[in-house]
Protein backbone atom coordinates (compact mmCIF):
# COMPACT_ATOMS: atom_id res chain seq x y z
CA UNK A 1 -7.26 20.00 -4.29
CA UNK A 2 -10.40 21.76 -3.25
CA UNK A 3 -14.06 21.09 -5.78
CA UNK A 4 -17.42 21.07 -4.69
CA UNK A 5 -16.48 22.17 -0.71
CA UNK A 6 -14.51 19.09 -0.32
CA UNK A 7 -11.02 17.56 -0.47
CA UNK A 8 -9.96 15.59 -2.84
CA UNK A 9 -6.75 13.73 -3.98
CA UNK A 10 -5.12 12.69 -7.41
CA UNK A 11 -4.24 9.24 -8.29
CA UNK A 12 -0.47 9.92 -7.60
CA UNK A 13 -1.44 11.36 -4.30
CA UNK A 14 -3.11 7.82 -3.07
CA UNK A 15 -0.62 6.01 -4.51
CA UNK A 16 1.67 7.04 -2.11
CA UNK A 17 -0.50 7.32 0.64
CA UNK A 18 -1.61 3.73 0.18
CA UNK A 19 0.90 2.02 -1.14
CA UNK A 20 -0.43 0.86 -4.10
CA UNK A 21 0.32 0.72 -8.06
CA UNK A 22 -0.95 3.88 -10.24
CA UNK A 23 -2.58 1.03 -12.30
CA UNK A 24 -4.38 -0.67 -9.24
CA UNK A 25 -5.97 2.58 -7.80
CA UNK A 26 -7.13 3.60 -11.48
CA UNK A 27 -9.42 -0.02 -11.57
CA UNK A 28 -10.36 0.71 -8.07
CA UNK A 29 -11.53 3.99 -9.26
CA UNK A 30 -12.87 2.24 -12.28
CA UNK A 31 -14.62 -0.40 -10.57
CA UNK A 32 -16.23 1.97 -8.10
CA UNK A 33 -14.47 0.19 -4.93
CA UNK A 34 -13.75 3.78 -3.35
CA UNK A 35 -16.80 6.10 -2.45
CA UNK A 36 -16.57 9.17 -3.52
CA UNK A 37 -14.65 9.31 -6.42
CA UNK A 38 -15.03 11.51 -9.79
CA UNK A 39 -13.78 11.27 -12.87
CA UNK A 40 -12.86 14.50 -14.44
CA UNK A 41 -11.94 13.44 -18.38
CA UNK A 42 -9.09 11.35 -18.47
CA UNK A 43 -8.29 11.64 -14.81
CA UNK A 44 -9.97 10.61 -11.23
CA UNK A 45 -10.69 12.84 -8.19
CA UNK A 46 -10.01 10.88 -4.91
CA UNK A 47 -12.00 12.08 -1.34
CA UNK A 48 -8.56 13.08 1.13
CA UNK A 49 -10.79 11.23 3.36
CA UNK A 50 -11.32 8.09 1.73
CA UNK A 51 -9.75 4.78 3.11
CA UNK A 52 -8.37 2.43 1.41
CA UNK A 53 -10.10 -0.35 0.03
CA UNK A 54 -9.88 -3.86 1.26
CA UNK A 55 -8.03 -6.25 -1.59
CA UNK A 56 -10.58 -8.63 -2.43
CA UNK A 57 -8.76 -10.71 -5.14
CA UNK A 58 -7.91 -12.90 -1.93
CA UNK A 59 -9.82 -16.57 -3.04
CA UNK A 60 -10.05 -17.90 0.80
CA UNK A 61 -8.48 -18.34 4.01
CA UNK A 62 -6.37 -22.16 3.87
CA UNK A 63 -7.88 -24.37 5.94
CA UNK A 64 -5.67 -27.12 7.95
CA UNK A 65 -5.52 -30.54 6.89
CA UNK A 66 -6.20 -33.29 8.97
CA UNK A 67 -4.49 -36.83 8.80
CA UNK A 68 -7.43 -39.85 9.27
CA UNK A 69 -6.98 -42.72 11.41
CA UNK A 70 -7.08 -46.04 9.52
């Protein structure tokens, strides 16, 4: 889908390309995590271009856990 001289993608169309749920694009999209993106009424125009976002509902990295000497 061509608007504005660029290339953009549906939902549906990053879903697949991504891997992702419909539902977990659209609050990407909501939350403004992808650059680029419009929102034409009830639907959201994706850059072709755009990469997909880094998951950042990860808490932390484990750290090891280390026996003391007593």
């Amino acid at each position: 889908m061509r608007f504005i001289g660029m290339e953009y993608m549906k939902v549906k169309e990053a879903v697949e390309k991504w891997g992702l749920t419909d539902r977990r694009v659209r609050i990407l999209c909501e939350q403004e995590r992808i650059n680029g993106v419009i929102k034409k009424g009830r639907s959201y125009l994706i850059p072709a271009d755009a990469e997909k976002p880094i998951d950042g509902r990860k808490l932390r990295v484990k750290r090891p856990v280390y026996a003391m000497n007593l």
